[in-house]
C-alpha atoms as a PDB file:
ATOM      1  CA  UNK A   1      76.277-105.344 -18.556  1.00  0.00           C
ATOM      2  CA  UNK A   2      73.553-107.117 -16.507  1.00  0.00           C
ATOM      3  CA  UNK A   3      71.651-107.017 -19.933  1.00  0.00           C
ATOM      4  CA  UNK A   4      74.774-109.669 -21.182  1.00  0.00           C
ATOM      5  CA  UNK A   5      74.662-111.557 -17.501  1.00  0.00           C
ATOM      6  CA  UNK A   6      71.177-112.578 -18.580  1.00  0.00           C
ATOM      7  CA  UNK A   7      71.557-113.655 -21.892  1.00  0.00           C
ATOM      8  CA  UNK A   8      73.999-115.896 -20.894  1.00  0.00           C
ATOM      9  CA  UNK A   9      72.093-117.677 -17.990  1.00  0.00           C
ATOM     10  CA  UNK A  10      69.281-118.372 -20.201  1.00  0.00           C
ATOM     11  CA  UNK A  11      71.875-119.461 -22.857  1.00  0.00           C
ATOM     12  CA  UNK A  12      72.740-121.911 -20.066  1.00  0.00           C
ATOM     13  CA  UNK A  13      69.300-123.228 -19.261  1.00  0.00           C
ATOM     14  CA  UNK A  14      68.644-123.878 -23.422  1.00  0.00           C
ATOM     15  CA  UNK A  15      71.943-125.846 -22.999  1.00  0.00           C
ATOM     16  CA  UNK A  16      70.521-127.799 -19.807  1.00  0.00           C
ATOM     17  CA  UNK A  17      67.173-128.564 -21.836  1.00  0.00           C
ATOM     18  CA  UNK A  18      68.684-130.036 -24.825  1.00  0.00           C
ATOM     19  CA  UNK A  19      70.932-131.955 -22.531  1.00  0.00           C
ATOM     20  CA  UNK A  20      68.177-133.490 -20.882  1.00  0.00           C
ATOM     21  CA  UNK A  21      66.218-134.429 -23.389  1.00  0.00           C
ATOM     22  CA  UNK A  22      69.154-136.112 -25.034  1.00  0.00           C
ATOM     23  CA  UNK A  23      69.711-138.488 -21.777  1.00  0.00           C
ATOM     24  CA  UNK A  24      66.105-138.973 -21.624  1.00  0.00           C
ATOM     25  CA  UNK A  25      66.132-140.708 -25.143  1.00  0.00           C
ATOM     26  CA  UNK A  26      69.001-142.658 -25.026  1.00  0.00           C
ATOM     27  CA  UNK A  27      69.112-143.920 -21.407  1.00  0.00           C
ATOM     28  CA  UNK A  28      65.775-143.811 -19.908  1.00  0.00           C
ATOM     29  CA  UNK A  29      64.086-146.683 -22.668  1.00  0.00           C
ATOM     30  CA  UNK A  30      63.392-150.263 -21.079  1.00  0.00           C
ATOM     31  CA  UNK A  31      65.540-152.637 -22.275  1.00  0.00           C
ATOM     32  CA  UNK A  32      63.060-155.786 -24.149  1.00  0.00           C
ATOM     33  CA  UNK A  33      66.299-157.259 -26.414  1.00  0.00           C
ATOM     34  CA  UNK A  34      65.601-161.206 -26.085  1.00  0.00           C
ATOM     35  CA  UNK A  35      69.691-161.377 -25.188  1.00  0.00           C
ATOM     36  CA  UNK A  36      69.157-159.759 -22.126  1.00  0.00           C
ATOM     37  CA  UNK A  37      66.468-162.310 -21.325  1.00  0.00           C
ATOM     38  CA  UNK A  38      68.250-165.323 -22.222  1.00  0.00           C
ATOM     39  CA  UNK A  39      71.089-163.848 -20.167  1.00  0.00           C
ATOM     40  CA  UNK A  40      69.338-163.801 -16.873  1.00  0.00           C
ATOM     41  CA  UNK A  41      68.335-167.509 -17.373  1.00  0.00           C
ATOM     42  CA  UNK A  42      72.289-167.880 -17.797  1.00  0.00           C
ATOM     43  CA  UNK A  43      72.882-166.310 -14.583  1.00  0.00           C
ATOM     44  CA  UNK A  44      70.371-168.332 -12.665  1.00  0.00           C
ATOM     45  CA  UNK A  45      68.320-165.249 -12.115  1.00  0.00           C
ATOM     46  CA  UNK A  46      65.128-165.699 -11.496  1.00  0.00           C
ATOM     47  CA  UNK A  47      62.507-164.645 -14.412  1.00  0.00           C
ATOM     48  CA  UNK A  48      60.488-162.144 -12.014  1.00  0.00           C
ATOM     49  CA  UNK A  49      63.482-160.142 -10.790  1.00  0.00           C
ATOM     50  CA  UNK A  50      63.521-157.145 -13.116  1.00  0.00           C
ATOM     51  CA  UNK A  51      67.399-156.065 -13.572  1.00  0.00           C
ATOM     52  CA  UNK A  52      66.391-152.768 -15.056  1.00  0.00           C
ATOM     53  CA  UNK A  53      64.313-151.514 -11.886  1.00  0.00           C
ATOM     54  CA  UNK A  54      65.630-148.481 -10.103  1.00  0.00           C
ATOM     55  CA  UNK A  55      67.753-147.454 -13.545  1.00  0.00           C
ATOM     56  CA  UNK A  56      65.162-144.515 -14.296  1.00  0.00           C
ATOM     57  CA  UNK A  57      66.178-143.406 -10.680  1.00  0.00           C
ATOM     58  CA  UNK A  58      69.758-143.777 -11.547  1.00  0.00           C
ATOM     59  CA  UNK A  59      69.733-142.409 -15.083  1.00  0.00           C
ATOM     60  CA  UNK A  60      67.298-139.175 -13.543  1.00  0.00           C
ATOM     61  CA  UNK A  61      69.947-138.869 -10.997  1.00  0.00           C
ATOM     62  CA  UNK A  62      72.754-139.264 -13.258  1.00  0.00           C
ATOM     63  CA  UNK A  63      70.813-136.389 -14.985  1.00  0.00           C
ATOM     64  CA  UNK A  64      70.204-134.234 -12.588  1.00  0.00           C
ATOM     65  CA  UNK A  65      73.858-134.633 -11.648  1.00  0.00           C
ATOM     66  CA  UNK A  66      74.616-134.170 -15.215  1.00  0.00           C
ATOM     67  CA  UNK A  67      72.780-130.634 -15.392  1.00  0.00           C
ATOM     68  CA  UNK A  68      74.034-129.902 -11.917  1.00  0.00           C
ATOM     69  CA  UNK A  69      77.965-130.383 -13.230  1.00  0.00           C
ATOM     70  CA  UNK A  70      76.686-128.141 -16.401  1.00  0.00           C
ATOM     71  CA  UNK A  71      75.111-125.703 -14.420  1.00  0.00           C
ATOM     72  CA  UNK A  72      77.457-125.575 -11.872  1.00  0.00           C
ATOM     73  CA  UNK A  73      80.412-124.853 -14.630  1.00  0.00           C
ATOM     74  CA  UNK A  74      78.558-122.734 -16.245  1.00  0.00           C
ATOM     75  CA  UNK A  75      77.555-120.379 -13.523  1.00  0.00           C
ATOM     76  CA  UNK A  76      81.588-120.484 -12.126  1.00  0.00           C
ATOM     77  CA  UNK A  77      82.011-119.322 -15.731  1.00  0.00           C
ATOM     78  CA  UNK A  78      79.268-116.732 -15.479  1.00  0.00           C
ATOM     79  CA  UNK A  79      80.526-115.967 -12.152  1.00  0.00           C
ATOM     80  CA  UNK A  80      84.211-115.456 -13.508  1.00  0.00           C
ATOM     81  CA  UNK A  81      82.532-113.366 -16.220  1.00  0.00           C
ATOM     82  CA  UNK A  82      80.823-111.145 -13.884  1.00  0.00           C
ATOM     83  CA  UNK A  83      83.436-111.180 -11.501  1.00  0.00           C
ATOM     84  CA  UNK A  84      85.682-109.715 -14.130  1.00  0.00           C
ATOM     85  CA  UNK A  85      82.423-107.476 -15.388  1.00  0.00           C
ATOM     86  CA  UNK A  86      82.414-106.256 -11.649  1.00  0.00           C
ATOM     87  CA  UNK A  87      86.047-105.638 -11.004  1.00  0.00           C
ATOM     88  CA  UNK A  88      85.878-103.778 -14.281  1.00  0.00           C
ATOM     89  CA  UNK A  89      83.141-101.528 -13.341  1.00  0.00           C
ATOM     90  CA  UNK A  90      84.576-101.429  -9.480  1.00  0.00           C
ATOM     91  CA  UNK A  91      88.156 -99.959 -11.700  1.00  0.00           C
ATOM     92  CA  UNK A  92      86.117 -97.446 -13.665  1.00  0.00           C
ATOM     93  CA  UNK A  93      84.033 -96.340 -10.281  1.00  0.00           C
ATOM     94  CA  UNK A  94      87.038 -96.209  -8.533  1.00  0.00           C
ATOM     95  CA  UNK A  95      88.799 -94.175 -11.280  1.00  0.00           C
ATOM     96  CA  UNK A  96      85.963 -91.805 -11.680  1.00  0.00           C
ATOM     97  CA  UNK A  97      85.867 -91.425  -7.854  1.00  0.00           C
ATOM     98  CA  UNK A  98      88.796 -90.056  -7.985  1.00  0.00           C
ATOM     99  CA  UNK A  99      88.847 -88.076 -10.935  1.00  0.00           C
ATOM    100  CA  UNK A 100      85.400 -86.477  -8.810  1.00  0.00           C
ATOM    101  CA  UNK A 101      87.272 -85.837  -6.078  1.00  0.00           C
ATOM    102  CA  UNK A 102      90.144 -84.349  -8.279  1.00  0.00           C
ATOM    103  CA  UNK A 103      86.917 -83.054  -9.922  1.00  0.00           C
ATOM    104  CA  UNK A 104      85.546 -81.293  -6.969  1.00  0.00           C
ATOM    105  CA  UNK A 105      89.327 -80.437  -5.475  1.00  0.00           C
ATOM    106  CA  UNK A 106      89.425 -78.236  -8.642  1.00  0.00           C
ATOM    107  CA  UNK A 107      86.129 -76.820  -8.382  1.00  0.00           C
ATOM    108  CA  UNK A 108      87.071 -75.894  -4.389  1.00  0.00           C
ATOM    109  CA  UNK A 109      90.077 -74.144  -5.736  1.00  0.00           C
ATOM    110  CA  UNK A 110      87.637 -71.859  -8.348  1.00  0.00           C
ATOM    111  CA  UNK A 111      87.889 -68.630  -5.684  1.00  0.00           C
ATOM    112  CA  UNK A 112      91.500 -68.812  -4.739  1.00  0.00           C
ATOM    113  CA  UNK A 113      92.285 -68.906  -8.352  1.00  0.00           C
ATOM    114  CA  UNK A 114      90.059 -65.952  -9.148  1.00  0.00           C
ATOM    115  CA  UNK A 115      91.599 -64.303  -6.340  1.00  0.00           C
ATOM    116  CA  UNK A 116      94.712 -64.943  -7.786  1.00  0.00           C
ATOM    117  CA  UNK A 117      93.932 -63.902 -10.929  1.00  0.00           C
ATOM    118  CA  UNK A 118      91.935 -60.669  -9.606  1.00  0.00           C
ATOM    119  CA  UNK A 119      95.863 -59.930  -7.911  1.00  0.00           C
ATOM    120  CA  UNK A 120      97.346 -60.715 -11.178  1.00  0.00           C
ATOM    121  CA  UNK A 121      95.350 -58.565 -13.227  1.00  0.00           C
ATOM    122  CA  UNK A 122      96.216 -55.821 -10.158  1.00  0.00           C
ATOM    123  CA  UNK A 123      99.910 -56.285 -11.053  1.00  0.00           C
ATOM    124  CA  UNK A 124      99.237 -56.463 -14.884  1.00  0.00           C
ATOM    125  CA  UNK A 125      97.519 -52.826 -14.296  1.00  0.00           C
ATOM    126  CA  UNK A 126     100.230 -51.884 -12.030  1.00  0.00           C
ATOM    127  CA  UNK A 127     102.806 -53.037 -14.607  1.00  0.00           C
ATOM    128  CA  UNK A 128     101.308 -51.252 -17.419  1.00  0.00           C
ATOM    129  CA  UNK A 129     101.563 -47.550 -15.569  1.00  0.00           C
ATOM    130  CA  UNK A 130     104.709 -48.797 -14.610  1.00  0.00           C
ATOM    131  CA  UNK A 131     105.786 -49.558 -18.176  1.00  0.00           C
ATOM    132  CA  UNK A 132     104.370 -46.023 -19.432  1.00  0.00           C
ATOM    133  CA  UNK A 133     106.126 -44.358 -16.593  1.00  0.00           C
ATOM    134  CA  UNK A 134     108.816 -46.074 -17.554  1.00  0.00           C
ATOM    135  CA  UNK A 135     108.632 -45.035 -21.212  1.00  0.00           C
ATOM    136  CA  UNK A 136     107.759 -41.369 -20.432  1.00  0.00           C
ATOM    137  CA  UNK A 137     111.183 -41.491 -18.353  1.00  0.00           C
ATOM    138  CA  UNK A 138     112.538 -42.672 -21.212  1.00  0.00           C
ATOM    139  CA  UNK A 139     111.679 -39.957 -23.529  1.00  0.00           C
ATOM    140  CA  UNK A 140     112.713 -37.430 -21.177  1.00  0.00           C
ATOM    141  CA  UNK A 141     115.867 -39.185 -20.645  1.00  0.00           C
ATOM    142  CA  UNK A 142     116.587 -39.577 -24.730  1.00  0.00           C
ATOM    143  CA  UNK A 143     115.299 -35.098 -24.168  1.00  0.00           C
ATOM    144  CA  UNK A 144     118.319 -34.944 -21.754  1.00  0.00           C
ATOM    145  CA  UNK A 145     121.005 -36.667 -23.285  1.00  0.00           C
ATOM    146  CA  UNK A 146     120.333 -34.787 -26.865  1.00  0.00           C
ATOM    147  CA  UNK A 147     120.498 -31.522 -24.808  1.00  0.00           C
ATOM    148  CA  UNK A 148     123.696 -32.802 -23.238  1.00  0.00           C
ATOM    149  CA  UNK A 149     125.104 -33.435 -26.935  1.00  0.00           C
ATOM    150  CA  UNK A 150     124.254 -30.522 -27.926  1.00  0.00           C
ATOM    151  CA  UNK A 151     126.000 -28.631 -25.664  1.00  0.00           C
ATOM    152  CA  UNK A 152     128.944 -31.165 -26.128  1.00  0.00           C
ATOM    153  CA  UNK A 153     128.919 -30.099 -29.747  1.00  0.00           C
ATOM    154  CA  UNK A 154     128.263 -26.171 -28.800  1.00  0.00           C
ATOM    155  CA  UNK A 155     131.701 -26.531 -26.678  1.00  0.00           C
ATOM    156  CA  UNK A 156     133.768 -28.563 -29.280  1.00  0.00           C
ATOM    157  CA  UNK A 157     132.508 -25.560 -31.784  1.00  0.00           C
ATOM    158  CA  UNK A 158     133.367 -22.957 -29.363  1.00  0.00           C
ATOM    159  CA  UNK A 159     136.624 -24.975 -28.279  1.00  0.00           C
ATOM    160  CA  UNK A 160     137.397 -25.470 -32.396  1.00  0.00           C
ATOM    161  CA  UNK A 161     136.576 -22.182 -32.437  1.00  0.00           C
ATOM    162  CA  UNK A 162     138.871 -20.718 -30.362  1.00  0.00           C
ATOM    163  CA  UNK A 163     141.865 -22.915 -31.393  1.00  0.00           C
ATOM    164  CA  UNK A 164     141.159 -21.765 -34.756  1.00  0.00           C
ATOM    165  CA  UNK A 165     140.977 -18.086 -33.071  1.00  0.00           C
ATOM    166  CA  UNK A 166     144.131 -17.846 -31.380  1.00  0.00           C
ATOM    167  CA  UNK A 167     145.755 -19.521 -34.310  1.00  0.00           C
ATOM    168  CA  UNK A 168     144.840 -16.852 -36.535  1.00  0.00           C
ATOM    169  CA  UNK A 169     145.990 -14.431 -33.681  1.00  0.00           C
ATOM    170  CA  UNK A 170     148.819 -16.047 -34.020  1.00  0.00           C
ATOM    171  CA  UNK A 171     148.930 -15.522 -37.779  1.00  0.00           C
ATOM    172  CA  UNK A 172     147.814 -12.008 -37.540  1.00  0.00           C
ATOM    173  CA  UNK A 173     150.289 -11.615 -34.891  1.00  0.00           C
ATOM    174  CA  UNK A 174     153.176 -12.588 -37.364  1.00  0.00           C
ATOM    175  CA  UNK A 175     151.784 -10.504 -40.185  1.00  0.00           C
ATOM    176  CA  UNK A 176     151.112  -7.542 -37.785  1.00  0.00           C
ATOM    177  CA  UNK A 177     155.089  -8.189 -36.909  1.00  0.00           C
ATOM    178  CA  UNK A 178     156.165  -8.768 -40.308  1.00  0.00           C
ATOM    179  CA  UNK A 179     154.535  -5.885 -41.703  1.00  0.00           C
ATOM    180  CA  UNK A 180     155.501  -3.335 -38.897  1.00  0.00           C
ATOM    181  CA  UNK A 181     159.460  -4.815 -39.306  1.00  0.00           C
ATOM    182  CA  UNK A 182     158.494  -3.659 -43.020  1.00  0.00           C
ATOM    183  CA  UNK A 183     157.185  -0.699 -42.310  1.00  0.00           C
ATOM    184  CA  UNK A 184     159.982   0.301 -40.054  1.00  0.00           C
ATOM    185  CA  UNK A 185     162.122  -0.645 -42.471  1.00  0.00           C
ATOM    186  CA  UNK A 186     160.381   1.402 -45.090  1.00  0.00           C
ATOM    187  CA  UNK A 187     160.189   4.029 -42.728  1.00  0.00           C
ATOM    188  CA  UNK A 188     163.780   4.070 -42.253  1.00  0.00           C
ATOM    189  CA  UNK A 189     164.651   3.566 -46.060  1.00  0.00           C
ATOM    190  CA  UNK A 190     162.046   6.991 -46.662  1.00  0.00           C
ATOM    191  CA  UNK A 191     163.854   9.024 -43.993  1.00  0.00           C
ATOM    192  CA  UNK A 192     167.324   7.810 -44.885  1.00  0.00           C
ATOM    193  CA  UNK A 193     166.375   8.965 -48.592  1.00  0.00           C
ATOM    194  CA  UNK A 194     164.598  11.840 -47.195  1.00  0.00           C
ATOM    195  CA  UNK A 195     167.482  13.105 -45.513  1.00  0.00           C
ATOM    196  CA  UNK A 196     169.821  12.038 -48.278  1.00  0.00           C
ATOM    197  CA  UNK A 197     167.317  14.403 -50.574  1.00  0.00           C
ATOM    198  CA  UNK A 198     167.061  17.492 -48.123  1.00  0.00           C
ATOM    199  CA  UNK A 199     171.347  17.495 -47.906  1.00  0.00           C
ATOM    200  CA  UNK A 200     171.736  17.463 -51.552  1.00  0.00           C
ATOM    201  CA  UNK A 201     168.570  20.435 -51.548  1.00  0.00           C
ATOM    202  CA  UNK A 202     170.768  21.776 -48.349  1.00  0.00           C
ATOM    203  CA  UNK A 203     174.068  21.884 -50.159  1.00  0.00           C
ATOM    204  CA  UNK A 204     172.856  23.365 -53.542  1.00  0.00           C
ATOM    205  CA  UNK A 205     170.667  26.329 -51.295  1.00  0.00           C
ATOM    206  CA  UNK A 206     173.975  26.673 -49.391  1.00  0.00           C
ATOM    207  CA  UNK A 207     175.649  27.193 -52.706  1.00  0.00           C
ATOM    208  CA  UNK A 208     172.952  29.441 -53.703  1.00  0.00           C
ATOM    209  CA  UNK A 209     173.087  31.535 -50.758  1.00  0.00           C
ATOM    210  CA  UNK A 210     177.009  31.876 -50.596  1.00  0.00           C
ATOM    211  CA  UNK A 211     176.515  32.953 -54.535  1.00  0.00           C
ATOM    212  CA  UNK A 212     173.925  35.405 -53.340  1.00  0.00           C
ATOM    213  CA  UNK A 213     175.959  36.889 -50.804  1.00  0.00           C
ATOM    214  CA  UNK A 214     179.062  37.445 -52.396  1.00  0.00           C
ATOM    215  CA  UNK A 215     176.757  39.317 -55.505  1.00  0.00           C
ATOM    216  CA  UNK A 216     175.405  41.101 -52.547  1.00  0.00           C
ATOM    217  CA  UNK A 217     178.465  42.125 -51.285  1.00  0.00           C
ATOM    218  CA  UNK A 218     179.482  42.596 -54.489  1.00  0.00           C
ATOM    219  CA  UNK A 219     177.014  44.245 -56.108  1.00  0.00           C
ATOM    220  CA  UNK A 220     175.142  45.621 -53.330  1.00  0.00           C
ATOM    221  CA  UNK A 221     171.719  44.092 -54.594  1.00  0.00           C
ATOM    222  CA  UNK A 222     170.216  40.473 -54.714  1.00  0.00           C
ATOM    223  CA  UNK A 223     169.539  39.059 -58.263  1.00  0.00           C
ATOM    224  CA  UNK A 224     165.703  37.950 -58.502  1.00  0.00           C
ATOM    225  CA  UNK A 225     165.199  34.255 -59.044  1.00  0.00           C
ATOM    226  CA  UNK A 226     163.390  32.646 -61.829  1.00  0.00           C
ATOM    227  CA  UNK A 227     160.561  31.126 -60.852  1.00  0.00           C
ATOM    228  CA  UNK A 228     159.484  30.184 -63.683  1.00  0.00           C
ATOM    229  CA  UNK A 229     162.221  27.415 -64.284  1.00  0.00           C
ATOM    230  CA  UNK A 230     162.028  26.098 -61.255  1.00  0.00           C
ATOM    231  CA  UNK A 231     161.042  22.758 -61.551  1.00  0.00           C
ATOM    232  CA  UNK A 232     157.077  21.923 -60.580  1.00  0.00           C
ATOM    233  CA  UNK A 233     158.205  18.408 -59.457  1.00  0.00           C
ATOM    234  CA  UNK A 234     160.592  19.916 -56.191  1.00  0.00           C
ATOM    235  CA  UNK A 235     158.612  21.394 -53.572  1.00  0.00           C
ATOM    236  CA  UNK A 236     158.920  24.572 -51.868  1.00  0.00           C
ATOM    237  CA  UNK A 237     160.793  25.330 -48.811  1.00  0.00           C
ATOM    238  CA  UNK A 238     159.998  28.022 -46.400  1.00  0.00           C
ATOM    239  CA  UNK A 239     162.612  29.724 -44.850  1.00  0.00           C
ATOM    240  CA  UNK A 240     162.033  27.871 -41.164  1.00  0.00           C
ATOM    241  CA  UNK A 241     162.680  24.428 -43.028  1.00  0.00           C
ATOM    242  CA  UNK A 242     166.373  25.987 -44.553  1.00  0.00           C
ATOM    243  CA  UNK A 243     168.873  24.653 -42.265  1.00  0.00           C
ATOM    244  CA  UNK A 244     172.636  25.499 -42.393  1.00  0.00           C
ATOM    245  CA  UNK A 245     175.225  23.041 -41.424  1.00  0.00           C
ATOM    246  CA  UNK A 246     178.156  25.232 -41.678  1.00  0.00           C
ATOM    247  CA  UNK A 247     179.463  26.873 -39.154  1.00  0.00           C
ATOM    248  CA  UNK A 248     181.131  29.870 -41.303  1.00  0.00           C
ATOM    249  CA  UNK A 249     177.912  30.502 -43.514  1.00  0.00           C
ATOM    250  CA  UNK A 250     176.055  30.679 -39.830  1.00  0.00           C
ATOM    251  CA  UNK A 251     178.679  33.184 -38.667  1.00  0.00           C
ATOM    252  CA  UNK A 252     178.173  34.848 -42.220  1.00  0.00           C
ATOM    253  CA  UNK A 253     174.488  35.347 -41.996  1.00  0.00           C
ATOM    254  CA  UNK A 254     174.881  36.609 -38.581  1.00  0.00           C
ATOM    255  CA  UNK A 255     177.092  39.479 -39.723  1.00  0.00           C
ATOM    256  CA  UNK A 256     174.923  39.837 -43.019  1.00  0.00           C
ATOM    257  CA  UNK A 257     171.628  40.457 -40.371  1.00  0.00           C
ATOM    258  CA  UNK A 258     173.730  42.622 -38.205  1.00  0.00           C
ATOM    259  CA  UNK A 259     174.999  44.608 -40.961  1.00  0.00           C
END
């Protein structure tokens, strides 16, 4: 930046050079036109007054105020320039100032925030048993609640079960009824034609006996029986198992045993 404030200062002192050089060969030549001579005769000047004396002084000092002017614009200019140039740079100083400070503010703040992160990576650790704690609770709690369905299922089994049970109780229960109200009833139907059978077998013995006794009374002996035509199908009675319902073949058997 300086580098540019010095260029343009000796940009400004070429400028002031050429300028004065210019001035010097245009207004600082005596004037020897033979008008101007006539013209002081004119004028009743005398011939040994020189008009042109002290216009060197003037036309230096007109110079010199010339440059001045120059210079003196040119430096406000320079000085507006650097002004500008040093308001710029006071802007960026400033600016970096503070981003220093914000700079060093950060820098002072390097241990708490290792600190913090030290604590955070404390809690991340703490987390992380926590979380596998967590997941082992889990497990034991997924353990649990397939025990606990399994003996939900073992009880709807065993309570489908015994529904099912007592409802074939209930089933054998009816056939057990069923078939004991048949068997009674067969039971009853064997011994009704069981008795029906041992009547008819009671009434032809009866028959048989009464023949036999009145051939024994008769004939004084008992005819032997054939057993050779009896039939193999009926079965033999004993004697204990020949029951008499009438009264007058009792009576008659009595006297027959007394006799």
């Amino acid at each position: 930046m300086f580098g540019n404030i010095r260029r343009k200062l000796n940009d400004v002192i070429s400028e002031g050079l050429n300028i004065s050089e210019n001035i010097s060969t245009n207004y600082l030549k005596p004037s020897t036109s033979p008008i101007f001579e006539s013209s002081k005769a004119d004028f009743g000047i005398p011939s040994d007054v020189n008009l042109s004396a002290g216009c060197e002084l003037l036309a230096k000092n007109e110079e010199t105020w010339y440059l001045l002017h120059k210079n003196n614009e040119k430096n406000a200019y320079a000085t507006e320039v650097l002004d500008k140039s040093i308001a710029s740079i006071k802007g960026r100083t400033e600016k970096l100032q503070v981003d220093l400070n914000d700079m060093s503010s950060c820098l002072a703040t390097i241990p708490a925030i290792l600190e913090d992160l030290k604590v955070c990576n404390e809690m991340i650790m703490n987390v992380g048993l926590l979380c596998r704690s967590l997941e082992t609770k889990i497990v034991e709690f997924e353990d649990v609640t397939e025990e606990i369905e399994l003996q939900q299922r073992q009880l709807d089994h065993k309570f489908q079960m015994s529904l099912y049970k007592q409802k074939k109780m209930a089933q054998l229960e009816e056939v057990r009824t069923r078939l004991a109200r048949q068997y009674a009833d067969n039971v009853s139907q064997y011994e009704a034609e069981l008795k029906k059978i041992q009547r008819e077998r009671q009434a032809v013995f009866q028959d048989a006996f009464q023949h036999d006794l009145e051939l024994y009374k008769q004939q004084g002996m008992i005819p032997k029986v054939d057993h050779a035509k009896k039939n193999p199908l009926e079965p033999e009675l004993s004697l204990e198992e020949i029951t008499l319902d009438d009264t007058d073949s009792k009576n008659q058997l009595e006297d027959f045993l007394k006799d």
